[in-house]
Protein backbone atom coordinates (compact mmCIF):
# COMPACT_ATOMS: atom_id res chain seq x y z
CA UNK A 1 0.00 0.00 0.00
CA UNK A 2 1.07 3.80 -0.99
CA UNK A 3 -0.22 6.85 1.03
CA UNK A 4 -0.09 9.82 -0.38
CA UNK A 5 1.27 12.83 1.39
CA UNK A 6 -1.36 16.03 1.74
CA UNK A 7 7.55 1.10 -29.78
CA UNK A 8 10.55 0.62 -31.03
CA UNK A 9 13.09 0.02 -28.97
CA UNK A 10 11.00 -3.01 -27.40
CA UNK A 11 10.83 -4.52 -31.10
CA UNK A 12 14.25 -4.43 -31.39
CA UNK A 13 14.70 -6.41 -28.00
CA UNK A 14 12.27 -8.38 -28.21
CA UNK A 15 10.96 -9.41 -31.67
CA UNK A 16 11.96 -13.07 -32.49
CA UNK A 17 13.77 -12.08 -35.78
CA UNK A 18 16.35 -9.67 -33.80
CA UNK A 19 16.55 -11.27 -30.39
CA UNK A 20 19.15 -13.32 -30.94
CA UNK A 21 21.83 -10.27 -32.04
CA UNK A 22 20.95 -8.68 -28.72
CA UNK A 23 24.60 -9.62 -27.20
CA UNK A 24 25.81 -9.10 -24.23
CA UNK A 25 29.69 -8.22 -23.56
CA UNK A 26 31.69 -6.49 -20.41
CA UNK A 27 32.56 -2.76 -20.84
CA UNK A 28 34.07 -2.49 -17.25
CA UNK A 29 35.80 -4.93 -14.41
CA UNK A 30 37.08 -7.43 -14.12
CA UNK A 31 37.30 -11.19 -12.55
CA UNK A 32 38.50 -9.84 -8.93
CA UNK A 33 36.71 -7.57 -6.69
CA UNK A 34 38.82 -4.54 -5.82
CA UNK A 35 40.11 -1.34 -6.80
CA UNK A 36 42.62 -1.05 -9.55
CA UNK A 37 43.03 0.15 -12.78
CA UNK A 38 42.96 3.80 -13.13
CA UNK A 39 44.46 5.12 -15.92
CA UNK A 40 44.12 1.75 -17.93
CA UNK A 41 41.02 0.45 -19.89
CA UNK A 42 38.11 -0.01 -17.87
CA UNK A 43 38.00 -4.36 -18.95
CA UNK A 44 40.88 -4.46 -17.32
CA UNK A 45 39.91 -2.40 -13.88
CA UNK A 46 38.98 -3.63 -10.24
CA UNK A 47 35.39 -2.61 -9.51
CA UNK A 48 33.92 -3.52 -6.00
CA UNK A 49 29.90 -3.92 -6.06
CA UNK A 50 29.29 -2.26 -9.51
CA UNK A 51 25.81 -0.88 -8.16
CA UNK A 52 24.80 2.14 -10.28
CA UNK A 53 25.11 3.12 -13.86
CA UNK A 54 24.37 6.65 -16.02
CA UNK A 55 25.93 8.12 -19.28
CA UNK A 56 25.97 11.66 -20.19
CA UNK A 57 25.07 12.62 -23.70
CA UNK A 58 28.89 12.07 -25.39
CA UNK A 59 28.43 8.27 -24.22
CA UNK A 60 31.04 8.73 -21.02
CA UNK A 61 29.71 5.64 -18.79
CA UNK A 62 29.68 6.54 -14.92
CA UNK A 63 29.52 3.81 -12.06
CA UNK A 64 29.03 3.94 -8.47
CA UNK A 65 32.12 1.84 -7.53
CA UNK A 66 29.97 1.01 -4.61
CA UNK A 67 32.54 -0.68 -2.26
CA UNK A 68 35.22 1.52 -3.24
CA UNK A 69 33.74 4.27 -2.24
CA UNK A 70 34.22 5.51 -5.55
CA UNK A 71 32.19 7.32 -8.77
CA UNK A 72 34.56 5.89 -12.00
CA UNK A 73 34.37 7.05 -15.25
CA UNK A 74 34.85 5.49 -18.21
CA UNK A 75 35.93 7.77 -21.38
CA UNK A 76 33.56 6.77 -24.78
CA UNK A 77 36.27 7.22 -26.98
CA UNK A 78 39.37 5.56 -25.45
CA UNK A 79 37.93 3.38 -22.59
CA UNK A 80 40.15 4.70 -20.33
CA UNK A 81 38.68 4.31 -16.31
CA UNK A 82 39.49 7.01 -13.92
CA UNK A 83 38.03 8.17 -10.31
CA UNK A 84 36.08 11.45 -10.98
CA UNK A 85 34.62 11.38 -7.20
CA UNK A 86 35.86 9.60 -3.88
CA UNK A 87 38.70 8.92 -2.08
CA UNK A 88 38.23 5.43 -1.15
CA UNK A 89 37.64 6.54 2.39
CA UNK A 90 34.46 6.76 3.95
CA UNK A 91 32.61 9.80 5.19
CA UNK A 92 30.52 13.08 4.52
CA UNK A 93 31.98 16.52 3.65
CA UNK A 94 29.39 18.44 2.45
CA UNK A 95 31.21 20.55 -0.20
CA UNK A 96 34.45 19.98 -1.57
CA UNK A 97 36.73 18.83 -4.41
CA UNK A 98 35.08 15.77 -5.96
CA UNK A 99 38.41 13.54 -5.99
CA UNK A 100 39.75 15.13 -2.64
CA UNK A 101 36.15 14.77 -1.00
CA UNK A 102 34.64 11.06 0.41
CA UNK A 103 31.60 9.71 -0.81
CA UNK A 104 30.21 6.81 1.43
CA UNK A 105 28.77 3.81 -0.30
CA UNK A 106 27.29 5.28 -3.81
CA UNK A 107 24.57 3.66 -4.79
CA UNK A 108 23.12 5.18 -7.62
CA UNK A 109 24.21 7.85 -9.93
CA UNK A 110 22.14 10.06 -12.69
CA UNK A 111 23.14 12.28 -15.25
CA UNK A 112 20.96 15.32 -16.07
CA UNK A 113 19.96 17.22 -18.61
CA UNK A 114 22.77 20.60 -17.91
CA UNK A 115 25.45 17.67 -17.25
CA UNK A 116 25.68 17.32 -13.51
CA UNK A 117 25.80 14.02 -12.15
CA UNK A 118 23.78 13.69 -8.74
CA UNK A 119 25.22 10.43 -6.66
CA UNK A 120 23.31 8.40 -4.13
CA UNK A 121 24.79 7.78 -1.07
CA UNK A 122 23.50 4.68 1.05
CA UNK A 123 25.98 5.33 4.16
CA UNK A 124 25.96 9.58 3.62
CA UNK A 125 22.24 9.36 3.80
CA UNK A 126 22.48 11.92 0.89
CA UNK A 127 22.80 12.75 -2.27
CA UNK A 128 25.33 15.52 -3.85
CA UNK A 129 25.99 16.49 -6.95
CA UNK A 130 28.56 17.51 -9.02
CA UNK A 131 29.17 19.03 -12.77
CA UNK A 132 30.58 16.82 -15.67
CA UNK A 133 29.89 19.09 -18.51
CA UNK A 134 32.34 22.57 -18.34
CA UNK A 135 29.77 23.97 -20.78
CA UNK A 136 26.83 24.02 -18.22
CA UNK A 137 28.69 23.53 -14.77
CA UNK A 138 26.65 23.37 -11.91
CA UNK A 139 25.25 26.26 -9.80
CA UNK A 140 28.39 28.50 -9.04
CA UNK A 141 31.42 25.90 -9.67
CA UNK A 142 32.17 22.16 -10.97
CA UNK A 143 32.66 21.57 -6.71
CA UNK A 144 31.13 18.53 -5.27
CA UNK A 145 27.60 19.89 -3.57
CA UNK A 146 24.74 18.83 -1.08
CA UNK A 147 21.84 18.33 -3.09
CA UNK A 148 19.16 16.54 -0.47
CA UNK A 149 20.59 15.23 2.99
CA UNK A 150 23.02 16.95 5.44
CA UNK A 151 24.77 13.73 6.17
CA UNK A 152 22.90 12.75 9.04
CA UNK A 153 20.35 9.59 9.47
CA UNK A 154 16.82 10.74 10.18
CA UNK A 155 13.67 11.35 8.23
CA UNK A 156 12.84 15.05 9.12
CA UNK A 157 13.51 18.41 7.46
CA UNK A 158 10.42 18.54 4.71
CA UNK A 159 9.25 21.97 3.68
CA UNK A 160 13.35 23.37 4.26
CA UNK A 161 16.38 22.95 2.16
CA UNK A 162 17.02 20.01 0.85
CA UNK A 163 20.15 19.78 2.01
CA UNK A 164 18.68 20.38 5.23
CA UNK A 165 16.82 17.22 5.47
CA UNK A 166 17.45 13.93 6.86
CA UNK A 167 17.18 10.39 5.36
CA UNK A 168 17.91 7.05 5.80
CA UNK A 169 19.79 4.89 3.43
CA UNK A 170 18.79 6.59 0.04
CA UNK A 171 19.25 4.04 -2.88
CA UNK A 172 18.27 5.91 -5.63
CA UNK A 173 17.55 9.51 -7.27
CA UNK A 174 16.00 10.61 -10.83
CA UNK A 175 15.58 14.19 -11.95
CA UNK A 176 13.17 15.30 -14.50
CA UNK A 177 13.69 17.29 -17.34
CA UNK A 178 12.77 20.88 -15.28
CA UNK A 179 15.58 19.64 -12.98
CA UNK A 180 13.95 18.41 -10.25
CA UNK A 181 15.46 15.66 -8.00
CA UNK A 182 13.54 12.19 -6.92
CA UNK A 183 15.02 10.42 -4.10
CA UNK A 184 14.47 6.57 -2.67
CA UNK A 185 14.67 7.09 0.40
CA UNK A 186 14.64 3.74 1.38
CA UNK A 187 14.92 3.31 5.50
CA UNK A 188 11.99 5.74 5.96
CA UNK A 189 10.02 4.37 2.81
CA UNK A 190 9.35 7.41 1.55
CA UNK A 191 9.96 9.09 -1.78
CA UNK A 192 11.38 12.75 -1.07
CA UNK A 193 11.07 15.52 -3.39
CA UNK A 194 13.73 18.65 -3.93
CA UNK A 195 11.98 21.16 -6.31
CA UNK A 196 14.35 23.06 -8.72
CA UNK A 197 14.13 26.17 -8.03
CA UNK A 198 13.13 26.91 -4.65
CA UNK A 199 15.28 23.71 -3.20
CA UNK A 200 12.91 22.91 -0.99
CA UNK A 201 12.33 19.15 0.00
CA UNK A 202 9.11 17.38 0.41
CA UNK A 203 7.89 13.77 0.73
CA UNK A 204 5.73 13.26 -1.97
CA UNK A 205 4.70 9.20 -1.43
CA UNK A 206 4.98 7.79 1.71
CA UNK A 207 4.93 3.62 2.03
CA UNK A 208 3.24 1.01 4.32
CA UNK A 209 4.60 -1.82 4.79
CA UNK A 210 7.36 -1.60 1.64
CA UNK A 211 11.11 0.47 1.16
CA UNK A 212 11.33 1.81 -2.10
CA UNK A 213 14.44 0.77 -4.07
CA UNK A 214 14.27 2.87 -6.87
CA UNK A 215 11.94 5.44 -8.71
CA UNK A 216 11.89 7.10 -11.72
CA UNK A 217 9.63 9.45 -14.29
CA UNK A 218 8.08 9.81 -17.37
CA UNK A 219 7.15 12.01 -19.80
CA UNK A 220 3.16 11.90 -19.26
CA UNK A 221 2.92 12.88 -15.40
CA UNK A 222 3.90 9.29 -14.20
CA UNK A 223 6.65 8.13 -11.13
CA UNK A 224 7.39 4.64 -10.88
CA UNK A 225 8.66 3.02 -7.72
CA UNK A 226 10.20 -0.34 -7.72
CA UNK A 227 9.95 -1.37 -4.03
CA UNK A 228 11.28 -4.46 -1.84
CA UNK A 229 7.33 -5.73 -1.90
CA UNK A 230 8.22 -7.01 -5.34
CA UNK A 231 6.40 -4.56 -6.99
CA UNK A 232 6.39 -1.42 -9.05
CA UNK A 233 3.86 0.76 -8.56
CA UNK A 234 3.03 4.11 -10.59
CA UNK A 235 1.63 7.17 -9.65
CA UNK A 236 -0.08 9.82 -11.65
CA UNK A 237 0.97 13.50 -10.88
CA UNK A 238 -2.64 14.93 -12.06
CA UNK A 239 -4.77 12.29 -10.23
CA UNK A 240 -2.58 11.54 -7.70
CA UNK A 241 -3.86 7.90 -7.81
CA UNK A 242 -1.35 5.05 -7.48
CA UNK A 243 -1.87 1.64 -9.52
CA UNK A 244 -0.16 -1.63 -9.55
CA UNK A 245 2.39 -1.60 -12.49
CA UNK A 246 4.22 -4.66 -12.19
CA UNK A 247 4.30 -7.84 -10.13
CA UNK A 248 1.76 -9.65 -7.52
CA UNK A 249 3.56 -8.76 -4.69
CA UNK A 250 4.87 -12.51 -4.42
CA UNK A 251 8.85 -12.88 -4.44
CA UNK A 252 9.17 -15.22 -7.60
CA UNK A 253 9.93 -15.73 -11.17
CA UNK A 254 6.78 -16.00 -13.77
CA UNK A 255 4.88 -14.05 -16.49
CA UNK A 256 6.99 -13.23 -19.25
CA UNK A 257 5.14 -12.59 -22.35
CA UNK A 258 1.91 -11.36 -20.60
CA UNK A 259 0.90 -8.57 -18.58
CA UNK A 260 3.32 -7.11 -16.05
CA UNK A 261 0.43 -7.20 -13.33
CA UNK A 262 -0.20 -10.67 -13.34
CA UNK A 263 4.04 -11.56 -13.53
CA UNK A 264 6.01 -12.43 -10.74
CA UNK A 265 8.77 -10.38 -9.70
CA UNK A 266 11.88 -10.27 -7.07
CA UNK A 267 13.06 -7.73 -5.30
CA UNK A 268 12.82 -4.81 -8.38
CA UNK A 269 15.84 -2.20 -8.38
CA UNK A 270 16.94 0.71 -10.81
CA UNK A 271 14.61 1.49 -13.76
CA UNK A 272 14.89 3.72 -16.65
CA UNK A 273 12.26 4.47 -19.20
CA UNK A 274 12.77 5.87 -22.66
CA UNK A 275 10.43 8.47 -24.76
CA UNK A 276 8.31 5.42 -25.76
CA UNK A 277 7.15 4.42 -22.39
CA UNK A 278 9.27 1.27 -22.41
CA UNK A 279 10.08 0.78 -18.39
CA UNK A 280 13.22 -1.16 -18.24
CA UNK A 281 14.06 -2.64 -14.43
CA UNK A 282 16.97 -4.55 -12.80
CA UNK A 283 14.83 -7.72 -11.35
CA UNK A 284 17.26 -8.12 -8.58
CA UNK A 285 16.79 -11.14 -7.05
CA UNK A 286 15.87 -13.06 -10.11
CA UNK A 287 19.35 -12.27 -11.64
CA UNK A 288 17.58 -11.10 -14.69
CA UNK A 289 17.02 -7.18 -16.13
CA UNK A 290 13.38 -7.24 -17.77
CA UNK A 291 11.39 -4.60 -19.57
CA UNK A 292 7.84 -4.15 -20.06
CA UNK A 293 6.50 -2.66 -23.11
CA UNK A 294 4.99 0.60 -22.93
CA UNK A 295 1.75 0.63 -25.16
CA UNK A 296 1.00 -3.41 -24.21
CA UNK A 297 1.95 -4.07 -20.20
CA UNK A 298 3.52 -6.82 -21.99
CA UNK A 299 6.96 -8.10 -19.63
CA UNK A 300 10.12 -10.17 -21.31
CA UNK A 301 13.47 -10.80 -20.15
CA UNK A 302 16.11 -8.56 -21.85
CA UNK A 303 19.19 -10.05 -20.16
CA UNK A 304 20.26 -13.09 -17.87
CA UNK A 305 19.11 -16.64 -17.33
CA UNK A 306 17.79 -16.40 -13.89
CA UNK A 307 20.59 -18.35 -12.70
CA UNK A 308 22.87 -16.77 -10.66
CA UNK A 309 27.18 -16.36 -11.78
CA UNK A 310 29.16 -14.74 -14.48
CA UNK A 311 28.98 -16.30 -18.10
CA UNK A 312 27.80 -14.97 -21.31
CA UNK A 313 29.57 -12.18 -22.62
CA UNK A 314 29.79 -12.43 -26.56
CA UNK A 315 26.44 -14.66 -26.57
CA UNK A 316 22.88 -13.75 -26.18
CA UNK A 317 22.22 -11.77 -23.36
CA UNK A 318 19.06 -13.90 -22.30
CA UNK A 319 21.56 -16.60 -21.85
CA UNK A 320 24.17 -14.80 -19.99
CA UNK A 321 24.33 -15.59 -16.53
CA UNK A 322 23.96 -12.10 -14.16
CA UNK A 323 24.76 -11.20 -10.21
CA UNK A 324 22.09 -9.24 -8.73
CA UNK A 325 22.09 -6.69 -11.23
CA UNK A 326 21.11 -3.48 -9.74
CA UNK A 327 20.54 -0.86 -12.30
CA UNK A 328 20.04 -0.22 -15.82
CA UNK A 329 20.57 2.82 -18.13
CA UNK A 330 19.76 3.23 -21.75
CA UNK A 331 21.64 5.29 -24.69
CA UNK A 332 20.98 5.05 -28.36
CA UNK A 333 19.86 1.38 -27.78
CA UNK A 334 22.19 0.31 -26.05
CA UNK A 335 21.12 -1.27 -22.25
CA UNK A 336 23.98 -0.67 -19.72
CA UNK A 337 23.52 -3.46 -16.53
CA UNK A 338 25.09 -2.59 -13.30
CA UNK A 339 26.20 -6.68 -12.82
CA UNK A 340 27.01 -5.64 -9.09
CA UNK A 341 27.64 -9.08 -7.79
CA UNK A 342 29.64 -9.83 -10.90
CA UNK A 343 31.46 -6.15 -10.19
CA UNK A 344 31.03 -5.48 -13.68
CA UNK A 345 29.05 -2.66 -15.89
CA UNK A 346 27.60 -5.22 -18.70
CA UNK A 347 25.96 -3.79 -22.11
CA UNK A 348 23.83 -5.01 -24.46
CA UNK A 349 23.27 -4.24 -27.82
CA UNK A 350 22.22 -5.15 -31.41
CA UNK A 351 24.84 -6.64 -33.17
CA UNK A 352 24.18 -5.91 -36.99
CA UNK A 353 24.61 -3.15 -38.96
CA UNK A 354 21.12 -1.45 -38.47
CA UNK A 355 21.32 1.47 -35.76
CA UNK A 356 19.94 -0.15 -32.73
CA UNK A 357 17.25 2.68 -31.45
CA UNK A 358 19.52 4.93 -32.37
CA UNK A 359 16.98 7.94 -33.44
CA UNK A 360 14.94 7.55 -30.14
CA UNK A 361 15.48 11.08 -27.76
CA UNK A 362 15.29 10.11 -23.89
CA UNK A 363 13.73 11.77 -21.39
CA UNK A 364 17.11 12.81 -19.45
CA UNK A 365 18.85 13.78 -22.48
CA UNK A 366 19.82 16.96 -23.86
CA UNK A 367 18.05 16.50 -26.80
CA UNK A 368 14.78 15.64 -25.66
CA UNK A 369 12.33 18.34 -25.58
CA UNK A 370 9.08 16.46 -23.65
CA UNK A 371 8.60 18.30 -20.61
CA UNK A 372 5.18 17.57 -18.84
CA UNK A 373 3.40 20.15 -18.14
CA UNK A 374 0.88 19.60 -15.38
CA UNK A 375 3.99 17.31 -13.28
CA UNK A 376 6.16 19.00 -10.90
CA UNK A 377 8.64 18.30 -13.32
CA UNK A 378 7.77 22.05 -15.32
CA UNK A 379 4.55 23.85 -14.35
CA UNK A 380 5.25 26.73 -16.40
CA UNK A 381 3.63 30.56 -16.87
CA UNK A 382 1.51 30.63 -19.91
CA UNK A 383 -1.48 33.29 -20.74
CA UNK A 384 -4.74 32.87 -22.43
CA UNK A 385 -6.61 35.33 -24.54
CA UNK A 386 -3.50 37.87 -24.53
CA UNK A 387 -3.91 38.21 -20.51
CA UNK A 388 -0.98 38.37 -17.85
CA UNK A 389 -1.46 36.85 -14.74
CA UNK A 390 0.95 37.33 -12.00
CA UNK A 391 1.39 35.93 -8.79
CA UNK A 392 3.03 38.08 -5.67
CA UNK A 393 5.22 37.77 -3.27
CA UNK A 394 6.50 33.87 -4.59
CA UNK A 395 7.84 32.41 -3.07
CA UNK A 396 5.58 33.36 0.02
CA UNK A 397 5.14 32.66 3.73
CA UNK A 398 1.72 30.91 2.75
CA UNK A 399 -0.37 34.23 1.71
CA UNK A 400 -0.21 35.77 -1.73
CA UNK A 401 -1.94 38.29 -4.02
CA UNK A 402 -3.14 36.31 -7.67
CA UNK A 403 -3.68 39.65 -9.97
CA UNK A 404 -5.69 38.63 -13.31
CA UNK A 405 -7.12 40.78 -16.33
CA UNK A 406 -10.56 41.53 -16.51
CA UNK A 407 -11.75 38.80 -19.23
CA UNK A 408 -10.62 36.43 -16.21
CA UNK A 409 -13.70 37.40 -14.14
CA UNK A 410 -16.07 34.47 -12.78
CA UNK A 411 -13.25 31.82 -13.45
CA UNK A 412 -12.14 29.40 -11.08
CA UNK A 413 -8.96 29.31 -8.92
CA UNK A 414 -7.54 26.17 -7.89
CA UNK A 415 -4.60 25.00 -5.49
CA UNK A 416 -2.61 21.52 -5.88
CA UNK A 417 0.06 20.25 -3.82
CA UNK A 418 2.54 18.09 -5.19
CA UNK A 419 0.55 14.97 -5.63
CA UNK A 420 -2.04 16.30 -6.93
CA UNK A 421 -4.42 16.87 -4.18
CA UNK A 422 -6.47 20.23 -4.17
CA UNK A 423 -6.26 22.11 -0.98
CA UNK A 424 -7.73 25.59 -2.21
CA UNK A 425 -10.83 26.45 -5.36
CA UNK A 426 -12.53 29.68 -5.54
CA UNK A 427 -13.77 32.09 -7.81
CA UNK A 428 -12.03 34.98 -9.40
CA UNK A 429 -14.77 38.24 -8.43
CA UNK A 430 -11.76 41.33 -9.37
CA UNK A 431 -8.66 41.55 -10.92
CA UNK A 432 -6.64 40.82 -7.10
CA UNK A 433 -7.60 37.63 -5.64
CA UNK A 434 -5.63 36.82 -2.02
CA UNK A 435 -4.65 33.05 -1.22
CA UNK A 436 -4.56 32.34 2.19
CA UNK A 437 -2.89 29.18 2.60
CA UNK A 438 -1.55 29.05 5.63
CA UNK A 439 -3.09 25.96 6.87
CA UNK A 440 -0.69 24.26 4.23
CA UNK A 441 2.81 23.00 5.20
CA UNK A 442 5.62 24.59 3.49
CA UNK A 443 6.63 23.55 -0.11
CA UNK A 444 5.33 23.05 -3.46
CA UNK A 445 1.95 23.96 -4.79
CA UNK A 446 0.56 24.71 -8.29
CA UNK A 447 -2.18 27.22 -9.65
CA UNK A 448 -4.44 26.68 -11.95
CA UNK A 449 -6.86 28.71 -13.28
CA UNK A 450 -10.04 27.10 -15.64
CA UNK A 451 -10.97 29.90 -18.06
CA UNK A 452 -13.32 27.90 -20.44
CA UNK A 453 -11.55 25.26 -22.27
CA UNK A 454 -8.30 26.82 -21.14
CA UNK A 455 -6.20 26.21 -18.53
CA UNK A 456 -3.35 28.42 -16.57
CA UNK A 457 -0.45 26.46 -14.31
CA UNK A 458 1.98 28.65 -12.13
CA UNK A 459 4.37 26.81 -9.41
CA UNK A 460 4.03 28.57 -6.04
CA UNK A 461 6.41 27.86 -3.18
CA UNK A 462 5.46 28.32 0.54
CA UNK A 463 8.57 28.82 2.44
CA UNK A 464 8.57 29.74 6.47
């Protein structure tokens, strides 16, 4: 249970005449678990617990050398492995150098859309980001920042600074294409949300009875979370109602080739999902990464055997044997496995000479241009009929003045926080309308305002 705080590329994988030149190969680490290998290609390296994967949008792979204490990079064109992040030591320092400055158990890593990778912290209880693109550096320098987390184990801190907050073993993040940050955190089952331009943190979905391993979001006002119930459930950001998406909630193996809801699943981790809706997840505990199709429900194995071990590489990736896999990221049709058990990144791609997916734009790339508009992900300022609305002082202390034109008269106001719920509707009676929401914690809300078939969304942010 959830309680809500107040195409092509699947062809390709899938289709009988292409499956079999989906194969599988190593693109970093090595037999022995370790670190070694900087400065050398990235087959050859030491990797310890391989248990997130990203790439930026020049094909640079970045891991969350997990048991290093480590964030590795390895180069696209020479495959060259280096530490970007991490000292090998464990600890927090807020701010700092990124190779001079601990990270403490990465789990996850995600590369945005200005080039900033944000990295999950399981033993920080944090996540911090840093820029990997000079051309759109983060905030104010390329230094390693607090993002959400100040280091410290807890679950308080929503409606302040992100980096204000407190979680508890965070295994995962995702940020949307208006920049906003989605966190796992996992020991307080909640999913925490840091808004983009205000900073602030909220929880946006808290769990009963379930620890959410990893979420991500789409394109059409939807965030997935994969959860240790063996389940993935999605939520709708206009609704705000939350649906079974995958698995019966039974720890097992079953279902391929039929719907997602009626297949069993094991303990699902990371998850990415393209343009197309195709939701690709790392099915831990069956040792298998799986994708279900976005127009059918339809779930398939993509890689692995079910059988635990290392084998594989060169053959067909549904053959391969896999190690509690743990994430999955995908460029230009090419899956990237985080094979943490094998401490390995493992790809998978169409071997032929037709471009595997190659024309399809992700959500988290620079290229792709689908931003939804009613999700927190980018509730932007638009007018109707040639009319200006404004909205003053935002952010606020929980009262604010809405000023509208005069063809505006007679339509209705309405208040959403982030999951959609309404907390304030009236009626527009003069151009200045006050908002009184006080009652409401601090945070996130959106406006809209229902002139005929139009509709106009501003982001408001209560801060106290």
């Amino acid at each position: 249970m959830y309680k809500l705080i107040p195409g092509l590329l699947f062809a390709l994988l899938c289709s009988p005449t292409t499956h079999a030149q989906n194969v599988i190969t190593t693109v970093a680490g090595s037999n022995a678990s370790g670190f070694s290998g900087d400065g050398g290609l990235a087959t050859n390296a030491g990797l310890a617990n391989a248990s997130g994967v990203t790439l930026d949008i020049y094909g640079n792979i970045y891991i969350a050398d997990k048991g290093n204490n480590r964030v590795r990079k390895v180069n696209a064109t020479t495959g060259i492995i280096t530490t970007i992040c991490g000292t090998g030591a464990g600890g927090y320092v807020a701010s700092g150098v990124p190779t001079s400055t601990p990270v403490f158990m990465p789990d996850g890593v995600f590369v945005d859309n200005n080039g900033n990778l944000h990295i999950t912290q399981w033993y920080n209880d944090a996540v911090q980001v840093m820029s990997i693109d000079p051309t759109n550096p983060h905030t104010g320098s390329a230094m390693l920042s607090p993002e959400c987390g100040n280091g410290q184990q807890g679950g308080d801190g929503d409606g302040g600074p992100g980096d204000q907050c407190r979680m508890e073993i965070p295994s995962s993040s995702w940020v949307d294409a208006g920049g906003n940050l989605y966190v796992s955190d996992y020991g307080n089952g909640k999913v925490r949300y840091v808004e983009a331009t205000s900073h602030l943190v909220s929880t946006i979905v808290q769990l009963s009875g379930a620890n959410p391993n990893a979420v991500c979001v789409d394109a059409n006002y939807n965030m997935y979370i994969a959860s240790n119930d063996n389940t993935i459930q999605v939520m709708n950001f206009i609704s705000g109602v939350t649906t079974t998406y995958a698995g019966t909630g039974a720890a097992g193996f079953s279902g391929d080739g039929g719907l997602a809801t009626n297949a069993m699943i094991n303990n699902p981790g990371g998850m990415f999902i393209d343009n197309a809706g195709n939701l690709y997840f790392a099915d831990m505990n069956n040792n298998r990464v799986r994708m279900i199709n976005g127009t059918t429900g339809i779930i398939t194995t993509v890689a692995g055997n079910g059988t635990f071990g290392f084998s594989g590489d060169g053959g067909l990736a549904i053959n391969a044997k896999l190690n509690h896999p743990t994430s999955v990221w995908v460029r230009n049709g090419v899956l990237y496995i985080a094979d943490d058990g094998n401490h390995r990144i493992r790809k998978v791609e169409h071997n032929s000479n037709i471009p595997f997916a190659n024309n399809i734009s992700y959500l988290h790339s620079a290229s792709a241009g689908v931003v939804p508009k009613h999700n927190p992900a980018n509730i932007e300022n638009v007018t109707i009929a040639s009319n200006t609305v404004s909205v003053f002082p935002n952010p606020s202390t929980g009262i604010f003045t809405l000023t509208t034109g005069a063809n505006y008269s007679g339509a209705t106001v309405e208040v959403y926080n982030v999951v959609g719920a309404k907390v304030y509707s009236t009626d527009i009676a003069a151009t200045q309308t006050v908002i009184n929401l006080n009652d409401q914690a601090a945070g996130v809300y959106f406006i809209n305002i229902i002139s005929g078939t139009d509709t106009y969304n501003q982001r408001v942010v209560i801060s106290r």
